[in-house]
Protein backbone atom coordinates (compact mmCIF):
# COMPACT_ATOMS: atom_id res chain seq x y z
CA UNK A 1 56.42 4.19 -26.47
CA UNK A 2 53.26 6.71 -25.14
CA UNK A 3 50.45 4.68 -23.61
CA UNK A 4 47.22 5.75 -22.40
CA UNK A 5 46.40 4.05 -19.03
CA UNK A 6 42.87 4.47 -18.69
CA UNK A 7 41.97 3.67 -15.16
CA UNK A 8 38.51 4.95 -15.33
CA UNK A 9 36.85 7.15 -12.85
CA UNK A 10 35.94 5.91 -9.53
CA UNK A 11 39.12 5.90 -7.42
CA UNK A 12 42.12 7.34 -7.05
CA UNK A 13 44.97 5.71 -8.10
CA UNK A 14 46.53 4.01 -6.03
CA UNK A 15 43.22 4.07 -4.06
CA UNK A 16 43.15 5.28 -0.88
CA UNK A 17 41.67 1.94 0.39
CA UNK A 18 39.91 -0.96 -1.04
CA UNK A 19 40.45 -0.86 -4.94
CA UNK A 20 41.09 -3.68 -6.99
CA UNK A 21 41.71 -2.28 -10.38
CA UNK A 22 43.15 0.57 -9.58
CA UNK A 23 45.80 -1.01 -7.24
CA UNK A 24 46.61 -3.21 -10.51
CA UNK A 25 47.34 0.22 -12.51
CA UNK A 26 49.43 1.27 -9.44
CA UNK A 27 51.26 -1.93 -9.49
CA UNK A 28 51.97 -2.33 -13.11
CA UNK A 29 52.35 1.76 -14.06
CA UNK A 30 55.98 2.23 -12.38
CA UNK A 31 56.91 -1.26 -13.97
CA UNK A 32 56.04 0.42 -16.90
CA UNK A 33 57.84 3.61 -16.45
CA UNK A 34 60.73 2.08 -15.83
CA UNK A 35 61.17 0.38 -19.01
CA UNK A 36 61.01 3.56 -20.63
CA UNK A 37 57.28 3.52 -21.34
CA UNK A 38 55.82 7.52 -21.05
CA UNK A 39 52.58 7.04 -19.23
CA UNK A 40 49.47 9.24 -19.67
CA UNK A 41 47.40 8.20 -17.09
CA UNK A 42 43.43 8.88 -17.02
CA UNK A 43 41.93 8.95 -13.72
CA UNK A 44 40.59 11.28 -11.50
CA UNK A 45 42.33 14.74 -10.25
CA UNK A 46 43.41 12.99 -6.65
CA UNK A 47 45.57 10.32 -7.97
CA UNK A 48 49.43 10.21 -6.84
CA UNK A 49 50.98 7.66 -8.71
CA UNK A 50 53.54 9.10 -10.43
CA UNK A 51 52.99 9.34 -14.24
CA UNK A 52 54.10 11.47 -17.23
CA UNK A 53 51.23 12.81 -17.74
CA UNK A 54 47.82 12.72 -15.77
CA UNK A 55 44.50 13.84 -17.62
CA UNK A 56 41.00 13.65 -15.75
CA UNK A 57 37.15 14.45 -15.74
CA UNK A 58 36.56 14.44 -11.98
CA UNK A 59 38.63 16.32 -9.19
CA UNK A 60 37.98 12.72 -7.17
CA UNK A 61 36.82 9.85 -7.02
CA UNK A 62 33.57 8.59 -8.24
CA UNK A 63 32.93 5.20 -6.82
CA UNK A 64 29.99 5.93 -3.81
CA UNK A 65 27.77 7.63 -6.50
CA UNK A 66 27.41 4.03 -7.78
CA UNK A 67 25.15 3.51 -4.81
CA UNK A 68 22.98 5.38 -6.74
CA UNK A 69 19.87 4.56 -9.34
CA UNK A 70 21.15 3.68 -12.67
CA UNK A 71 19.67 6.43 -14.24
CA UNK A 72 21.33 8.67 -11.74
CA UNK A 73 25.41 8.13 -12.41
CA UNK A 74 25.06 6.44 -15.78
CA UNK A 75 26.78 9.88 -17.27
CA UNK A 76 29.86 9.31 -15.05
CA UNK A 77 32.00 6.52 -16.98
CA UNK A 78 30.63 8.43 -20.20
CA UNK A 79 31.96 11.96 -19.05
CA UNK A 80 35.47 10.40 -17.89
CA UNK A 81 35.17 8.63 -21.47
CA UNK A 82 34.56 11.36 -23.19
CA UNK A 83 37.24 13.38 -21.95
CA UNK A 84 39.94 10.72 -22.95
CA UNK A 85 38.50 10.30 -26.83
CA UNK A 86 38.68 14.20 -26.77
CA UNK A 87 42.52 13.72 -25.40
CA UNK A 88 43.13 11.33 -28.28
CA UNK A 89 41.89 13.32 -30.77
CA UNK A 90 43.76 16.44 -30.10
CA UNK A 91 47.23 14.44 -30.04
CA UNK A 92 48.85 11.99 -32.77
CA UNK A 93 51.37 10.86 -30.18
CA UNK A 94 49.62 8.07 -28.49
CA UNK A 95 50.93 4.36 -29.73
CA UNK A 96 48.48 2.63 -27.53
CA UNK A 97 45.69 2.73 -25.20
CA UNK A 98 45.38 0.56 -22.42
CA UNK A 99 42.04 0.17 -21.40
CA UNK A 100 40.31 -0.92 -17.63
CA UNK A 101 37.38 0.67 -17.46
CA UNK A 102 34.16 -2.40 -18.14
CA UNK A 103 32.40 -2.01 -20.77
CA UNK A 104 31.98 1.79 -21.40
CA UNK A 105 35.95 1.97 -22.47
CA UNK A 106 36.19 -0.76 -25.10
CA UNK A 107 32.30 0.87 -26.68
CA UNK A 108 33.39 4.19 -27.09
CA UNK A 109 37.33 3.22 -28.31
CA UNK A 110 36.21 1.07 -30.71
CA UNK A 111 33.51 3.33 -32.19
CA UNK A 112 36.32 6.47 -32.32
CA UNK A 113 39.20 4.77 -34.84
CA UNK A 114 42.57 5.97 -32.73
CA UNK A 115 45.34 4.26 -31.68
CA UNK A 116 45.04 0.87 -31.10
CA UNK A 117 43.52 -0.77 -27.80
CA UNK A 118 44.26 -3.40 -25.18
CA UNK A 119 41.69 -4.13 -22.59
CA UNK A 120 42.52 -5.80 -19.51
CA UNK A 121 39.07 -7.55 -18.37
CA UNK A 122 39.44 -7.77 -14.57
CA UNK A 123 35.44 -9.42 -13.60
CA UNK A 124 33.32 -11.64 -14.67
CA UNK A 125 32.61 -12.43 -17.79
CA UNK A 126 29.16 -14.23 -17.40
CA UNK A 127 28.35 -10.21 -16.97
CA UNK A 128 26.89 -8.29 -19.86
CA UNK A 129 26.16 -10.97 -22.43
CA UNK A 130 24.79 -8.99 -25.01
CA UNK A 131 27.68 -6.93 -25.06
CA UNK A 132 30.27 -9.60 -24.89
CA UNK A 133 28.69 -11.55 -27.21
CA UNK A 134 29.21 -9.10 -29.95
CA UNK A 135 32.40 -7.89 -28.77
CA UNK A 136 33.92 -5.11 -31.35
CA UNK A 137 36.38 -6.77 -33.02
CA UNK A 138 38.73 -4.02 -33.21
CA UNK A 139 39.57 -3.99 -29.72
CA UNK A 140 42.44 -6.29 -28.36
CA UNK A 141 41.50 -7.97 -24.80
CA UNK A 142 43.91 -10.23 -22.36
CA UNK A 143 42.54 -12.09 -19.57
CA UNK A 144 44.00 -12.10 -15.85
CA UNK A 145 43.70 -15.80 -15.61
CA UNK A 146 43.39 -18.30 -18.55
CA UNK A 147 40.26 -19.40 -15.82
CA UNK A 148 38.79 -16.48 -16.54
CA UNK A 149 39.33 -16.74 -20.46
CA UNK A 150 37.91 -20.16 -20.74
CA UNK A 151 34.61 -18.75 -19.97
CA UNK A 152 34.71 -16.54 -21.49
CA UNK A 153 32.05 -15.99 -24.92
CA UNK A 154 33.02 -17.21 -28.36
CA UNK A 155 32.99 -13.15 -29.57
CA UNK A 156 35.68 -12.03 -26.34
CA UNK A 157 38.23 -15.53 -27.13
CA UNK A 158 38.44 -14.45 -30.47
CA UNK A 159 40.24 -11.29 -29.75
CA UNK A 160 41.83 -12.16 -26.97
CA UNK A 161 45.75 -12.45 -26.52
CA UNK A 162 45.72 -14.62 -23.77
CA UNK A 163 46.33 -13.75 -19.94
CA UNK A 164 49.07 -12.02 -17.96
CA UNK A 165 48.45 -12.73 -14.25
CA UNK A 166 48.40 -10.12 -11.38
CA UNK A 167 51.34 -9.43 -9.08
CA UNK A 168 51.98 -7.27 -6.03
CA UNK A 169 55.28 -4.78 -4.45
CA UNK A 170 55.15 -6.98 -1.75
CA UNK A 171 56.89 -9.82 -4.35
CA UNK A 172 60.06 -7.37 -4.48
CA UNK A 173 60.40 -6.64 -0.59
CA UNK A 174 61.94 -9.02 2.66
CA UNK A 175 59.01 -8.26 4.71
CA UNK A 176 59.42 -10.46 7.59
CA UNK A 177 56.73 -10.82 10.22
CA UNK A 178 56.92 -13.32 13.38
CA UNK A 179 54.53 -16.31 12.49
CA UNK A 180 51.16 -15.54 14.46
CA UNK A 181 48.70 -18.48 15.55
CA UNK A 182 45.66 -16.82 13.45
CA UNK A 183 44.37 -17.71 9.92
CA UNK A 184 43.16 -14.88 7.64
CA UNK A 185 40.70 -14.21 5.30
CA UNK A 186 41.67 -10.50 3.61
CA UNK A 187 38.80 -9.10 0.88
CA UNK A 188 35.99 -7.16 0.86
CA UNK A 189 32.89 -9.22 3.01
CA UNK A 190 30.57 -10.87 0.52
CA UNK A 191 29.31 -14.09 -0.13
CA UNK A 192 31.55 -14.91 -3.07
CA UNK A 193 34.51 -14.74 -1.15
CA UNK A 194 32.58 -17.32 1.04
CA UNK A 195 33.94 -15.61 5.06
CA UNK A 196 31.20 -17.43 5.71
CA UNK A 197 32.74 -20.81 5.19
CA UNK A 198 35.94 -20.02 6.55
CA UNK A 199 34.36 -18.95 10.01
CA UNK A 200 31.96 -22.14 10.61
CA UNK A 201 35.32 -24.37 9.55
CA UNK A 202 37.44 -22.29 11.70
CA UNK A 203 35.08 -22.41 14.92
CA UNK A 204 34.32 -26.23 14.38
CA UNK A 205 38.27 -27.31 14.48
CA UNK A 206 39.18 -24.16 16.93
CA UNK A 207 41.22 -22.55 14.50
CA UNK A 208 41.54 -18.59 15.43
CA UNK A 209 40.71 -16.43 11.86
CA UNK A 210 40.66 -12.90 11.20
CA UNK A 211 38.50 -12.12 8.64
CA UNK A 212 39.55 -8.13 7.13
CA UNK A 213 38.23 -6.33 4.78
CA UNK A 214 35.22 -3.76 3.97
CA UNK A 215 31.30 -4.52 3.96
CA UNK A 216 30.18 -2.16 1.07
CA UNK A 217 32.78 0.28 1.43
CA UNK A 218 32.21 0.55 5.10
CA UNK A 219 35.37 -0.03 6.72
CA UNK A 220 34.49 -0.64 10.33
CA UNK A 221 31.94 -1.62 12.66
CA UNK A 222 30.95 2.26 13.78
CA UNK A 223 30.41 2.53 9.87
CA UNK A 224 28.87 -0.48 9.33
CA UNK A 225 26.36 0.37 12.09
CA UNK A 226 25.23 4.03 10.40
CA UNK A 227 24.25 2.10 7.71
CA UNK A 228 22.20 -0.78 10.11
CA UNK A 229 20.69 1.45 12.37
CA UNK A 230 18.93 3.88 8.87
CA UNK A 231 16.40 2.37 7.18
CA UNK A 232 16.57 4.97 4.93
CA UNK A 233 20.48 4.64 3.89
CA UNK A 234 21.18 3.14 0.52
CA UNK A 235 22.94 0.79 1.82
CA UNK A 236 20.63 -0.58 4.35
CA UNK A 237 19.26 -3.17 2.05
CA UNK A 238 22.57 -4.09 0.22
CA UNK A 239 23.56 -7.77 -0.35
CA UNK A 240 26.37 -7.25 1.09
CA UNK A 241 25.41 -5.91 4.13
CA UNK A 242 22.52 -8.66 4.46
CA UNK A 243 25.32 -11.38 3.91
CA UNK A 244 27.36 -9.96 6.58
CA UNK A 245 24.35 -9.53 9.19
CA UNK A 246 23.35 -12.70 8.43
CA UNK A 247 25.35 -14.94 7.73
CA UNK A 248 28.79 -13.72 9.01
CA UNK A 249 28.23 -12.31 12.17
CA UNK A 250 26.54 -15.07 13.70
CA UNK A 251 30.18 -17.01 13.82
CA UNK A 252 31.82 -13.41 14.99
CA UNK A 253 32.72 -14.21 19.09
CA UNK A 254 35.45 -11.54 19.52
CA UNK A 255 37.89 -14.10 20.33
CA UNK A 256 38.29 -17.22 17.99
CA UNK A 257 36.28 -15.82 14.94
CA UNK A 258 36.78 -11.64 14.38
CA UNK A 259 36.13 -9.20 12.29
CA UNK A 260 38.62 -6.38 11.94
CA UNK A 261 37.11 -4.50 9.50
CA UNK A 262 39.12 -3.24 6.16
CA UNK A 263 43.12 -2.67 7.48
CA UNK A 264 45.80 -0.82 5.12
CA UNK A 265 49.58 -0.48 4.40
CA UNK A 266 51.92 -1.46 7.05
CA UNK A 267 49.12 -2.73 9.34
CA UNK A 268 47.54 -4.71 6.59
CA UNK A 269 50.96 -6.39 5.76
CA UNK A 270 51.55 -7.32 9.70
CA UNK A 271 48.11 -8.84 9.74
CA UNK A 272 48.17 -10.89 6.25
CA UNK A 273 52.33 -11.70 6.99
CA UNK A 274 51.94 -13.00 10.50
CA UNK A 275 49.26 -15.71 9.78
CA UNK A 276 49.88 -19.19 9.90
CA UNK A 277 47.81 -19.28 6.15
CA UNK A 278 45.33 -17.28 3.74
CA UNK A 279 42.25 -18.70 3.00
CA UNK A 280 40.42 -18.91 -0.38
CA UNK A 281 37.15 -20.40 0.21
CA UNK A 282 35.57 -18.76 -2.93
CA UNK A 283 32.19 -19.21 -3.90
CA UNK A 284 32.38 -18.38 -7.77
CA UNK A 285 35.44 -18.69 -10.24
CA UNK A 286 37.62 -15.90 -9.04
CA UNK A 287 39.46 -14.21 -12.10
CA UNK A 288 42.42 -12.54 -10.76
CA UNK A 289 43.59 -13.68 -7.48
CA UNK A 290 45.00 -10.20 -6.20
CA UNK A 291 45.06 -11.38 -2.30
CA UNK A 292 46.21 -14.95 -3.10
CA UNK A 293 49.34 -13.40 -4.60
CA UNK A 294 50.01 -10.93 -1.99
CA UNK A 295 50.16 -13.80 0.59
CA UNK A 296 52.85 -15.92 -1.00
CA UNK A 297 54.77 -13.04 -1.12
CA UNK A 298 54.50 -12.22 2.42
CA UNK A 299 55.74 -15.79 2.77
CA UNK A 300 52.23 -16.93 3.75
CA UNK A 301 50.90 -20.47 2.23
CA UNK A 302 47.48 -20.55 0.50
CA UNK A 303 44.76 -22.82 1.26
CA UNK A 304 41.35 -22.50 -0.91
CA UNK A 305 38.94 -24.12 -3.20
CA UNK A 306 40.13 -25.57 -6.92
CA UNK A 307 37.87 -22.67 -8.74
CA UNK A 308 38.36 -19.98 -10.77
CA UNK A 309 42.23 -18.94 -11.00
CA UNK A 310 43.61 -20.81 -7.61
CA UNK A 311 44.89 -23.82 -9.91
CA UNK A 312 46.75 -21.32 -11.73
CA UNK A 313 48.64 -19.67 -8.51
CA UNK A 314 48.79 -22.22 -5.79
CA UNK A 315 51.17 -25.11 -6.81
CA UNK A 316 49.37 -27.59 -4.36
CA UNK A 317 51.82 -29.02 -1.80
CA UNK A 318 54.41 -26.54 -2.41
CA UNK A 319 53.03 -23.15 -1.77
CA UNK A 320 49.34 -24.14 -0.83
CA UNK A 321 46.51 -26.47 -0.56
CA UNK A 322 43.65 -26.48 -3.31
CA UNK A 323 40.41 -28.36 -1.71
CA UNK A 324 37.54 -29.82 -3.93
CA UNK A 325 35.18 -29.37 -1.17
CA UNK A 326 34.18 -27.53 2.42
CA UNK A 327 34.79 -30.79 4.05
CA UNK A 328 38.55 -30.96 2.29
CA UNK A 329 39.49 -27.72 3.06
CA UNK A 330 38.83 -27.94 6.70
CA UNK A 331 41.74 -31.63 6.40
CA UNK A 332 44.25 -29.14 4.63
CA UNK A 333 44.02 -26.60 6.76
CA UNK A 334 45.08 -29.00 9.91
CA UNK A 335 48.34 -29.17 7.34
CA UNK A 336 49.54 -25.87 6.64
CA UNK A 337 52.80 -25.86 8.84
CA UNK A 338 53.93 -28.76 6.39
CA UNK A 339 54.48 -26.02 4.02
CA UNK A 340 57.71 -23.64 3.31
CA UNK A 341 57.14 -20.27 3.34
CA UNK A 342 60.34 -19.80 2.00
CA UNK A 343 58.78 -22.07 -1.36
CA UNK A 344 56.03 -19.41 -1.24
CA UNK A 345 58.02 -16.48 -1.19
CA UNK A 346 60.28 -18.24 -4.17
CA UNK A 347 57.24 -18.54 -6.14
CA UNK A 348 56.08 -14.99 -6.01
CA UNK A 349 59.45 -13.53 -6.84
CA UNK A 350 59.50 -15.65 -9.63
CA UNK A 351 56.05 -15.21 -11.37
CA UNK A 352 54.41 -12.21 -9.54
CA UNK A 353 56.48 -9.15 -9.20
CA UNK A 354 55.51 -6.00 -10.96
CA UNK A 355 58.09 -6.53 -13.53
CA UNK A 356 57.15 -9.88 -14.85
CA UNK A 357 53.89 -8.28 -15.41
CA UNK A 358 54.94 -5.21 -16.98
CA UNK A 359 57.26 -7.45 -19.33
CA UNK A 360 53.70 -9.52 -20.00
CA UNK A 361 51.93 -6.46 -20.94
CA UNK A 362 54.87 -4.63 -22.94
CA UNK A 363 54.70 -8.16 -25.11
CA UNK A 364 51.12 -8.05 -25.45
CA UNK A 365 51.51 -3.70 -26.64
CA UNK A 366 53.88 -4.80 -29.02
CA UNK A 367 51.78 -7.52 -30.91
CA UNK A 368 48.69 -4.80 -30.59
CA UNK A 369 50.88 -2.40 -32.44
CA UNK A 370 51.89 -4.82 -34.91
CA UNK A 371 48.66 -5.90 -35.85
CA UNK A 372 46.86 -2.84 -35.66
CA UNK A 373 45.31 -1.45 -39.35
CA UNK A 374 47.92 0.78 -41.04
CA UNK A 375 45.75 3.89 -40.88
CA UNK A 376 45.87 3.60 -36.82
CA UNK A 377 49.44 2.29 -36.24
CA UNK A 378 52.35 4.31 -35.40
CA UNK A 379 55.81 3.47 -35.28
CA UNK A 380 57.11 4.43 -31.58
CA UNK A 381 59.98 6.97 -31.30
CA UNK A 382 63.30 4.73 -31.26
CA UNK A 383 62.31 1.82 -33.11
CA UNK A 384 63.22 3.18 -36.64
């Protein structure tokens, strides 16, 4: 089977930092590869996952243009576009295109009549209306959570094939870290991941808590500053820069409550794998659950609100705690050392490792294929 990954243009892949859809393309890619699947991957020029085949528009990375006016970058999804319908027209070999990139991807696929599509929504899906709302019907779409589904509009349910949930490496691996005293909070700093919450709970029962991750792509304090201290950047005014001046680093002491800025690879793992437990105290209905996955793996129990896709990932009592309100969560988290993190390290190997998700995707191909118009469907090389 040949399957166009289309990861879209605005980070490497795997990114070099923060990057939630293209760290799910790293993730499930070599999952792919290994069940025989021949990848043509579309990204940018930078990218290092291995592939078959890589084809790009950009040399790197596109994402800080989108810092930009509107009328300023909205070419760049459309040039990266356009370069993969111009791929798919000069080959017949494709069987199916995979599809991440919002709303740009599934217009143009469904207007060119290839091979047929799968697109993995990965946000929000109270975005675009309009567009949702008259979905093309052509185009095949799967969920990350059955959450996220739900709310989906009447248009997107119709031609959707259900959900296959996220999953991390760090589900295949032993990692081991010595139990630290600190909570953690890992994702990028904004107010629908709620830090906010976590530090005034956290600083009222004397609970230390690391909170880690970026502020608008700013990574650390000396960046975050360049960006305080101009009036002039674009990111001055940013809502997530305003939510962290003022409402997260009011609770930030250096000692109970800190911010450590974004952390990667083996530092990241020591941090998230050495806390006590990951909180969740999400202010909107998270689709995907990335970080809540990669901390049962590491062993690490979960404690968060019931919203979004946290029902479907935390078994509560078992691997974490699922709160109905502020006032709940802060009576869990006085709890979490009742938990196993061997039960949460169990749970990940069993639902969240790269090749459960790969074998959720290759079902999801299959049924594409098979129900795809006989003018557009191909019969993949072996199956005759």
């Amino acid at each position: 089977m040949r399957v166009l990954v289309n990861a879209g243009p605005w980070l490497a892949v795997p990114p070099p930092g923060y990057g939630g859809i293209e760290n799910v393309v790293a993730t499930l890619v070599p999952a792919l590869r290994e069940r025989g699947v021949h990848v043509v991957l579309a990204s940018v020029a930078s990218s290092t996952l291995e592939v078959d085949e890589l084809i790009s528009a950009y040399d790197d990375g596109q994402f800080a243009e989108l810092q930009k006016p509107y009328n300023q970058v909205m070419g760049i999804a459309h040039a990266h576009q356009a370069m993969v319908a111009a791929a798919l027209r000069a080959r017949d070999d494709i069987d199916l295109v995979h599809d991440h990139l919002e709303v740009v991807g599934p217009a143009v696929l469904s207007a060119l009549g290839g091979p047929p599509v799968l697109h993995t929504l990965h946000w929000d899906l109270r975005k675009h209306p309009a567009f949702y709302e008259a979905f093309p019907p052509s185009i095949a779409v799967n969920g990350v959570s059955e959450s996220q589904l739900a709310r989906a509009p009447a248009a997107l349910r119709s031609v959707s094939l259900g959900a296959v949930h996220l999953a991390t490496p760090l589900a295949t691996y032993d990692l081991r870290v010595e139990r630290g005293g600190h909570l953690v909070v890992m994702g990028r700093i904004c107010r629908l991941k709620g830090q906010h919450v976590a530090a005034g709970i956290c600083q009222k029962l004397g609970l230390p808590l690391v909170l880690a991750g970026p502020v608008s792509g700013r990574n650390n304090q000396d960046e975050l500053d360049a960006v305080i201290h101009d009036p002039h950047h674009p990111l001055h005014g940013h809502p997530d820069v305003r939510y962290h001046l003022d409402h997260v680093t009011p609770h930030l002491d250096g000692e109970l409550v800190r911010w450590v800025g974004a952390v990667g690879g083996q530092d990241r793992d020591h941090l998230y794998g050495s806390a006590r437990a990951a909180l969740f105290p999400i202010q909107w209905d998270e689709p995907g659950g990335t970080a809540v996955v990669e901390a049962l793996a590491l062993g690490v129990p979960a404690v968060g609100l019931r919203r979004g896709c946290l029902p479907e990932i935390i078994e509560h009592g078992r691997t974490g705690f699922l709160a109905d309100t502020e006032e709940e969560l802060a009576e869990w988290l006085l709890r979490v050392d009742e938990l196993d993190p061997e039960e949460c390290r169990s749970e990940a190997r069993r639902r969240f490792t790269p090749s459960v998700m790969a074998a959720g995707y290759l079902e999801l191909y299959e049924r594409v294929m098979r129900e795809a118009a006989p003018e557009v469907r191909r019969t993949p090389e072996g199956a005759r």
